[in-house]
N, C-alpha and C. Protein backbone atom coordinates (compact mmCIF):
# COMPACT_ATOMS: atom_id res chain seq x y z
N UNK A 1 9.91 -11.96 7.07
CA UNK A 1 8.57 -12.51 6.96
C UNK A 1 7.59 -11.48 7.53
N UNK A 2 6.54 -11.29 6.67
CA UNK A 2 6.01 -9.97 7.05
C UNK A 2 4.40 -10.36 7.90
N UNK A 3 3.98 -10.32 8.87
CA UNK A 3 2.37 -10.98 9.09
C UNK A 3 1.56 -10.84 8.59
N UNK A 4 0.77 -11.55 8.82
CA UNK A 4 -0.74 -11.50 7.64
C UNK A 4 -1.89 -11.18 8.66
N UNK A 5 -2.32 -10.26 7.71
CA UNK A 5 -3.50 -9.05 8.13
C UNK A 5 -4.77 -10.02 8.45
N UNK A 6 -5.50 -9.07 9.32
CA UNK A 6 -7.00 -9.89 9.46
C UNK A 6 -7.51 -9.36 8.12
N UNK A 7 -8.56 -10.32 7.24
CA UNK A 7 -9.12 -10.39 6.36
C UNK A 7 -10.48 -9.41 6.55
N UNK A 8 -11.55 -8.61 6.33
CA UNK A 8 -12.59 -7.97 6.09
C UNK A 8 -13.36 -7.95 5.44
N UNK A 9 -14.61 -7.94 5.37
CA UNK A 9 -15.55 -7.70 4.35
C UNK A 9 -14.65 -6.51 3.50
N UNK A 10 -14.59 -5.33 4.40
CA UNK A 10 -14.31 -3.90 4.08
C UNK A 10 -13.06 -3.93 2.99
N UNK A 11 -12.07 -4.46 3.85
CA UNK A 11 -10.61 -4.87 3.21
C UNK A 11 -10.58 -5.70 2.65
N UNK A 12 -11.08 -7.07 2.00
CA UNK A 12 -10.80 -8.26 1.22
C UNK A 12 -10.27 -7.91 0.05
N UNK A 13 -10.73 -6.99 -0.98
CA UNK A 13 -10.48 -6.57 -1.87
C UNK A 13 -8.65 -5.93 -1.92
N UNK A 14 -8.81 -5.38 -1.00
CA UNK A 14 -6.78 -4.68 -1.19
C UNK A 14 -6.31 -5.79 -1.07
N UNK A 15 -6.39 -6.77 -0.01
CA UNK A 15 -5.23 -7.22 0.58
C UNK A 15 -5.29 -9.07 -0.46
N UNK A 16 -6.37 -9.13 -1.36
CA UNK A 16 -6.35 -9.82 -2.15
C UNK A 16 -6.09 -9.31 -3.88
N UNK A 17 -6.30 -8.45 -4.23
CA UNK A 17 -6.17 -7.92 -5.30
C UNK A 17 -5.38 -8.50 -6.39
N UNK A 18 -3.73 -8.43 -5.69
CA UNK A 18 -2.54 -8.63 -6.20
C UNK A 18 -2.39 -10.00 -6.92
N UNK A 19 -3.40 -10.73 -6.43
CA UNK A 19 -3.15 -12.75 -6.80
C UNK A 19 -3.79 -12.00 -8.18
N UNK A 20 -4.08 -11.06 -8.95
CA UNK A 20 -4.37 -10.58 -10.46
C UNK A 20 -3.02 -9.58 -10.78
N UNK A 21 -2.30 -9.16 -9.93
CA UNK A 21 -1.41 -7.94 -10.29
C UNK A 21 -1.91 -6.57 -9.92
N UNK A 22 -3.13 -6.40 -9.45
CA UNK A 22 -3.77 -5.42 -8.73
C UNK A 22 -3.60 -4.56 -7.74
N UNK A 23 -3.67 -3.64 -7.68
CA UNK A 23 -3.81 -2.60 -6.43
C UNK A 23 -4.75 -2.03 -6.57
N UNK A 24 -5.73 -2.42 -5.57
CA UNK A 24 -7.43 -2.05 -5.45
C UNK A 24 -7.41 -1.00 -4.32
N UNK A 25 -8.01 -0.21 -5.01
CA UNK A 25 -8.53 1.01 -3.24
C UNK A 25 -9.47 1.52 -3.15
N UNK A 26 -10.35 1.44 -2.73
CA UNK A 26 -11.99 2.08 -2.45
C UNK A 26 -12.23 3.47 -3.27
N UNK A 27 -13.45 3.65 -4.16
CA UNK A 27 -13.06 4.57 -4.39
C UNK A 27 -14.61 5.17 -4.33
N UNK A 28 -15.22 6.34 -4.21
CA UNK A 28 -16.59 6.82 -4.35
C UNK A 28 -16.83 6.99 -5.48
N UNK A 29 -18.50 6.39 -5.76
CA UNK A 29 -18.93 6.42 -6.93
C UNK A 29 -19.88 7.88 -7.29
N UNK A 30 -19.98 8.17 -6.06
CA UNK A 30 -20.50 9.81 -5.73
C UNK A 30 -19.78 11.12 -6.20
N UNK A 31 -18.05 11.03 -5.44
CA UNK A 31 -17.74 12.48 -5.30
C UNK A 31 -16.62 11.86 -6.41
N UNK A 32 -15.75 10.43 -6.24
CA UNK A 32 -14.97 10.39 -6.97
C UNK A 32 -13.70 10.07 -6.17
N UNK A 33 -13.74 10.25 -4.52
CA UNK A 33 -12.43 10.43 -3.97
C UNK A 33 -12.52 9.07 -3.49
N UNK A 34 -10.88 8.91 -3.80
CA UNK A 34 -10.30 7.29 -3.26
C UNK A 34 -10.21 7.39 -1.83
N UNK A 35 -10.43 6.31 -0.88
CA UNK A 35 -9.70 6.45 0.55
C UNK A 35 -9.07 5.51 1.02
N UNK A 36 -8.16 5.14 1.78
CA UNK A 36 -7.45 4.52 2.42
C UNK A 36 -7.19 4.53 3.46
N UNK A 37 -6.99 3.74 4.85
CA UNK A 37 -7.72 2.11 4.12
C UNK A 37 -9.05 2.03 3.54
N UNK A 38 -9.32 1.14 3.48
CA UNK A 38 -10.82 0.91 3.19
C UNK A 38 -11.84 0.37 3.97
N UNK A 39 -13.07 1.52 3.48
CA UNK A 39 -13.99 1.89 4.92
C UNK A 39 -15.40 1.46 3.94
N UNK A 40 -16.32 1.30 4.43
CA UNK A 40 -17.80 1.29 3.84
C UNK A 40 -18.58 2.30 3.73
N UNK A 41 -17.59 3.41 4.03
CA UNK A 41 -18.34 5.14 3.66
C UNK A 41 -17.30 5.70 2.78
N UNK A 42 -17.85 6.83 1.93
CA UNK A 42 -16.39 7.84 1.59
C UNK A 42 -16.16 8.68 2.92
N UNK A 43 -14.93 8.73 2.68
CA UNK A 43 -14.28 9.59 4.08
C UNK A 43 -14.37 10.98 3.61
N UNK A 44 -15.31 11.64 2.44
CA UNK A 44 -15.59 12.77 1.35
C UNK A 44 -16.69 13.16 2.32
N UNK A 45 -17.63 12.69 1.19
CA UNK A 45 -19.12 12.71 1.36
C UNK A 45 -20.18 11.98 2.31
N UNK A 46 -19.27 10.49 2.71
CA UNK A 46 -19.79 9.77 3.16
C UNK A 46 -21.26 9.05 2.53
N UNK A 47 -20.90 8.94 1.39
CA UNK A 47 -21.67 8.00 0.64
C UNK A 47 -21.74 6.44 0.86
N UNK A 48 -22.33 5.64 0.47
CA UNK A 48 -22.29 4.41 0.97
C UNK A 48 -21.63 3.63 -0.52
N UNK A 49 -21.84 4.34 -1.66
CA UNK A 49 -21.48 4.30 -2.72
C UNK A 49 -20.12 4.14 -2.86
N UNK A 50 -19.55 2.82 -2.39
CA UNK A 50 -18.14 2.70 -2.33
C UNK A 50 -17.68 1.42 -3.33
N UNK A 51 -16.49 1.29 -3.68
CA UNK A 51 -16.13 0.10 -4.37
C UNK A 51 -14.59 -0.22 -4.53
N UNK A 52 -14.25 -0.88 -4.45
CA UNK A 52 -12.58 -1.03 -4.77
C UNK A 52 -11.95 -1.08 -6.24
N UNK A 53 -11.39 -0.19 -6.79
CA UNK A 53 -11.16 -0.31 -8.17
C UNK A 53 -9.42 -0.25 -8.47
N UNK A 54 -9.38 -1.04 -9.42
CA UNK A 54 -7.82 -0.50 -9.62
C UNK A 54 -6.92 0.58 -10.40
N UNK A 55 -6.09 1.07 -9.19
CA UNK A 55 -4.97 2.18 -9.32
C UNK A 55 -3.53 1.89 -9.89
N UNK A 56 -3.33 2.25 -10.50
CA UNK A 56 -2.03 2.59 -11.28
C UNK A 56 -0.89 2.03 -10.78
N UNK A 57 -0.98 1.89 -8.76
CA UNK A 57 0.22 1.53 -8.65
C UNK A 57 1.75 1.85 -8.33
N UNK A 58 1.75 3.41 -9.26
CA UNK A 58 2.61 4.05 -9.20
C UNK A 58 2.65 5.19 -8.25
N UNK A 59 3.48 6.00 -7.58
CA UNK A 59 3.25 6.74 -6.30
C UNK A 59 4.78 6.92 -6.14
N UNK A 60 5.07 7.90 -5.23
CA UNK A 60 6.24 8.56 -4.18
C UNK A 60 6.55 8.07 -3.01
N UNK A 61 7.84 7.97 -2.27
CA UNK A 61 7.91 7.99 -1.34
C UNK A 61 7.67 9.12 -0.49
N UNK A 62 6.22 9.11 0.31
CA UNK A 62 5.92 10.68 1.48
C UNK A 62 6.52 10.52 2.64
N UNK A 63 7.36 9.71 3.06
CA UNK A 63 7.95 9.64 4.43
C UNK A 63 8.30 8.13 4.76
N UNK A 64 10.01 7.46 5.64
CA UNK A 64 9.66 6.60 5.73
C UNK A 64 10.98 6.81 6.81
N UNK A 65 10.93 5.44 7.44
CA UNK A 65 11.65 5.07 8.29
C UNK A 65 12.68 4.01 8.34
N UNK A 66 13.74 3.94 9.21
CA UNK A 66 14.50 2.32 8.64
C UNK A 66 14.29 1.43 9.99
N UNK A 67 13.88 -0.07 9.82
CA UNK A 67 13.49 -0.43 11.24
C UNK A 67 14.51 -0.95 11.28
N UNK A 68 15.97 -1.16 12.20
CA UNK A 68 17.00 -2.26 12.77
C UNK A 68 16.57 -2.76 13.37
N UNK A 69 15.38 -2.85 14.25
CA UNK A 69 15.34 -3.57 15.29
C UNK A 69 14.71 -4.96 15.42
N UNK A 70 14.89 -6.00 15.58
CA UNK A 70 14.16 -7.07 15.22
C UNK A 70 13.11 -7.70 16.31
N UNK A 71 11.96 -7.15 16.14
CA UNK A 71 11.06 -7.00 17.15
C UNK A 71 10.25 -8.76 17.44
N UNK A 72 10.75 -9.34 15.89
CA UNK A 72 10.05 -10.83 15.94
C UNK A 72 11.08 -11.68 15.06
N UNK A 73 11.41 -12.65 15.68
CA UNK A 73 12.40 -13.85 15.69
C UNK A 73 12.28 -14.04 13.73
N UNK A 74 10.78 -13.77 12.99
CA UNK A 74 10.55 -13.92 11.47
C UNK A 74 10.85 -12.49 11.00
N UNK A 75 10.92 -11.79 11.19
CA UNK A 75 11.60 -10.49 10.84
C UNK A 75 13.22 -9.87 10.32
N UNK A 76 13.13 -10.21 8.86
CA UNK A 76 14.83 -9.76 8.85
C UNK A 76 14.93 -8.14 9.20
N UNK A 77 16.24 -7.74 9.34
CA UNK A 77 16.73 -5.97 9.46
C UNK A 77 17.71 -6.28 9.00
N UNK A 78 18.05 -5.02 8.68
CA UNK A 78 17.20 -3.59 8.80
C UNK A 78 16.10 -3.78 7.30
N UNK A 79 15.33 -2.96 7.62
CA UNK A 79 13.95 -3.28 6.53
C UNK A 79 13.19 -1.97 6.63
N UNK A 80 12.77 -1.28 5.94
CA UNK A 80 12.18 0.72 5.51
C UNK A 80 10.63 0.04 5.44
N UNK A 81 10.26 0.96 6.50
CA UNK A 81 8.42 1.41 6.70
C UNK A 81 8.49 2.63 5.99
N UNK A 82 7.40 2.52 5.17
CA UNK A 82 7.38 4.25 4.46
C UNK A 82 5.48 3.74 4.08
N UNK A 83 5.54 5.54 3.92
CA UNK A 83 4.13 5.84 3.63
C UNK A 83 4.90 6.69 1.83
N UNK A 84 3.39 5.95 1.36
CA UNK A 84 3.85 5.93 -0.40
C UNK A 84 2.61 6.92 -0.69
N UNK A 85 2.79 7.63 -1.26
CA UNK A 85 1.47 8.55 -1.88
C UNK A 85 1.05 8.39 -3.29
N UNK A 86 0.06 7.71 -3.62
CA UNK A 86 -0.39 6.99 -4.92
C UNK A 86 -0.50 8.48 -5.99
N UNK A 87 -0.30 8.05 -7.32
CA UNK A 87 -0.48 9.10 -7.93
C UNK A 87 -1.75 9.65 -8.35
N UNK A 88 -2.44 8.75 -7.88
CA UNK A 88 -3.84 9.00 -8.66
C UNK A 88 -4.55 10.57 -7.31
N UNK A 89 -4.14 10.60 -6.17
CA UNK A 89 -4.89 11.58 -5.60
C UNK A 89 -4.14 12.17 -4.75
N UNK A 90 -3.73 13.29 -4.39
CA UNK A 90 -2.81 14.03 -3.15
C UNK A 90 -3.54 13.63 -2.58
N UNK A 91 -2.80 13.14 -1.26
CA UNK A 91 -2.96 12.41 0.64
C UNK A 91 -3.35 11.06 0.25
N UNK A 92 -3.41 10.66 -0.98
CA UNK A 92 -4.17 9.06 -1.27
C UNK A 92 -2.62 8.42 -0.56
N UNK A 93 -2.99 7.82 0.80
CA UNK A 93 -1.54 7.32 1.17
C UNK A 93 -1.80 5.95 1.55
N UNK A 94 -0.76 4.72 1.38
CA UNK A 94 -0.06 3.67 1.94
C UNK A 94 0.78 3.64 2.74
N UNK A 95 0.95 2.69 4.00
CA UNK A 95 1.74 2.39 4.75
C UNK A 95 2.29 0.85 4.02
N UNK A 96 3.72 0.73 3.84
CA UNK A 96 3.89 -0.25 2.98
C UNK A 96 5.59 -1.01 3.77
N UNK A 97 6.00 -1.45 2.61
CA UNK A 97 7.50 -1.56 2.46
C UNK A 97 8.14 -1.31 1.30
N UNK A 98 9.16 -0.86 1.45
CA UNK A 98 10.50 -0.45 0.24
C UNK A 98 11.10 -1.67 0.04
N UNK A 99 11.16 -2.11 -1.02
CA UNK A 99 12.39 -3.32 -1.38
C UNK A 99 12.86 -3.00 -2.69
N UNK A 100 13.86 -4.14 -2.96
CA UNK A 100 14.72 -4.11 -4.12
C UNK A 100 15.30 -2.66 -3.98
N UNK A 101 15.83 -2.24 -3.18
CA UNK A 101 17.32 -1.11 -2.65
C UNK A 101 17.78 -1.36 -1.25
N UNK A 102 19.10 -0.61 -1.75
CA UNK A 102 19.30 -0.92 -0.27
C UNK A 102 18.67 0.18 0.99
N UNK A 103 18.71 -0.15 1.83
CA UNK A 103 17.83 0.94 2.80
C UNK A 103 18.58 2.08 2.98
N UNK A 104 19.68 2.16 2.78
CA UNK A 104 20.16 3.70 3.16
C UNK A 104 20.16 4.39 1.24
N UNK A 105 19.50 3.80 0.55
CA UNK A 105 19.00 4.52 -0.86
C UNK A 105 17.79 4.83 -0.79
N UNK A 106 16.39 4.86 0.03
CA UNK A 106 15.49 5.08 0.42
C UNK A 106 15.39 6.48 0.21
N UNK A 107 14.72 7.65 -0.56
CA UNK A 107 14.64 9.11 -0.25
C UNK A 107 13.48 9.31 -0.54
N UNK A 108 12.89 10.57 0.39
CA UNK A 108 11.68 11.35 0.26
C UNK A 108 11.54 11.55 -1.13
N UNK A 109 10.05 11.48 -1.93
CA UNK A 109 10.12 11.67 -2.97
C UNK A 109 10.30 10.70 -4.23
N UNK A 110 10.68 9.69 -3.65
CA UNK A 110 11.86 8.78 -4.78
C UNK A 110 10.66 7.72 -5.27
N UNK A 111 10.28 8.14 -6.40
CA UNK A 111 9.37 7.51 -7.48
C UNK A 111 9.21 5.72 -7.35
N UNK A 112 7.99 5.07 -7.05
CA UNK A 112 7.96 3.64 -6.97
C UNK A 112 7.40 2.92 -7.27
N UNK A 113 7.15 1.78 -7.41
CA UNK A 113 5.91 1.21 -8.23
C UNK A 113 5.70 -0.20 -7.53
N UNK A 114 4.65 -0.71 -7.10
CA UNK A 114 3.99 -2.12 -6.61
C UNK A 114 4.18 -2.91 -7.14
N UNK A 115 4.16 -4.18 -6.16
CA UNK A 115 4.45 -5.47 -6.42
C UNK A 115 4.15 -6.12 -5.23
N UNK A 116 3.59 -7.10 -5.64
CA UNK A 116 2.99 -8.06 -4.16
C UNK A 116 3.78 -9.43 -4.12
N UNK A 117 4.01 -9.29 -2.43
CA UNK A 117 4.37 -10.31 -1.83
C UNK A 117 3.49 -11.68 -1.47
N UNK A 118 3.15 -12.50 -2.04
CA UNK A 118 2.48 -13.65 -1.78
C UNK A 118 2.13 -14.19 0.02
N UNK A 119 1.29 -14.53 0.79
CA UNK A 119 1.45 -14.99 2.24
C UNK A 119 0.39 -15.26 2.58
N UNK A 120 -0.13 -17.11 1.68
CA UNK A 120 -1.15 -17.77 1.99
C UNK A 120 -2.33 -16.68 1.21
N UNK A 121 -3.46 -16.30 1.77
CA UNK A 121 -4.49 -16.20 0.33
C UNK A 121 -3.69 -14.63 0.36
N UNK A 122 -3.14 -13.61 1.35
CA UNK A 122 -3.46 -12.47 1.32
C UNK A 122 -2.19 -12.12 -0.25
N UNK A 123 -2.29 -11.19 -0.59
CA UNK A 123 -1.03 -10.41 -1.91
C UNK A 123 -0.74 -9.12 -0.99
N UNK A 124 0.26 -8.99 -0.15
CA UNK A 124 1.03 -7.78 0.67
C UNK A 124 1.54 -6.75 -0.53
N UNK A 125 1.16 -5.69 -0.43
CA UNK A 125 1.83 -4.61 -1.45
C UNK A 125 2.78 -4.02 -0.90
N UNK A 126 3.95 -4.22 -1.83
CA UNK A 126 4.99 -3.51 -1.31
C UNK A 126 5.90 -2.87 -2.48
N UNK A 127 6.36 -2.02 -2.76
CA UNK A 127 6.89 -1.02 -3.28
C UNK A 127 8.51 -0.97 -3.60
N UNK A 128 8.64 -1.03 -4.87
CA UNK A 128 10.22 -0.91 -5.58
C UNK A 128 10.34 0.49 -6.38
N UNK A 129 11.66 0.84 -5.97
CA UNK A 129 12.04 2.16 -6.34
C UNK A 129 12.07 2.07 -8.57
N UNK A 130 11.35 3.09 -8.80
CA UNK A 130 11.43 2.64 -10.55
C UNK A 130 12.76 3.39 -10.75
N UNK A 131 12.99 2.55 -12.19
CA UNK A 131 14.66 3.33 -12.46
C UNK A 131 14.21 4.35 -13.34
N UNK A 132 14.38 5.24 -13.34
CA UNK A 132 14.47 6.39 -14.43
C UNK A 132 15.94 6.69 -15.00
């Protein structure tokens, strides 16, 4: 069971998106560059010219970890923290979860694609390895 995020003006948009199939991420209407999380400036130019639009979805695994440890009584393990790098921009990164593999199939690199976890209004994005 994964917790549910505080809600934001800033953030409403990501962490609701998914109740459409969505993955929304701020993006500048100025320079063009996406950022993450989502802020009310570009982290570019710093335009105010910001908006949440939807991304593809699809992305890499850039690094991840395996947690065993069961830090909260709703928490199964072992369960993979990884940071996912969206395809739409180099460094465009997520902190997420890996599912549908098993955790010691987890590799740097290893091609994935979104899917949200339902938890009351929020849609949690979390990430399945695609089969090629």
């Amino acid at each position: 069971m994964l917790p549910i995020p505080l809600i934001t003006e800033d953030n409403e948009a990501f962490w609701t998106g998914g109740r459409d199939g969505r993955l929304l991420i701020v993006r500048c209407q100025e320079c063009g560059n996406y950022s993450h999380p989502p802020a009310p400036r570009c982290s570019v130019c710093f335009s105010a010219n910001v908006a949440p639009l939807p991304v593809s979805g699809r992305g890499r695994v850039y690094s991840f970890t395996i947690n065993r440890q069961q830090w909260s009584p709703e928490l199964e393990v072992p369960y993979v923290l990884a940071v996912v790098e969206l395809e739409e921009q180099p460094e465009l990164r997520i902190f997420t979860n890996i599912v549908g593999c098993p955790v010691d199939r987890v590799t740097i690199g290893m091609p994935v694609t979104v899917e949200f976890v339902e938890r009351g209004s929020v849609f949690l994005p979390v990430f399945r390895p695609v089969s090629v």
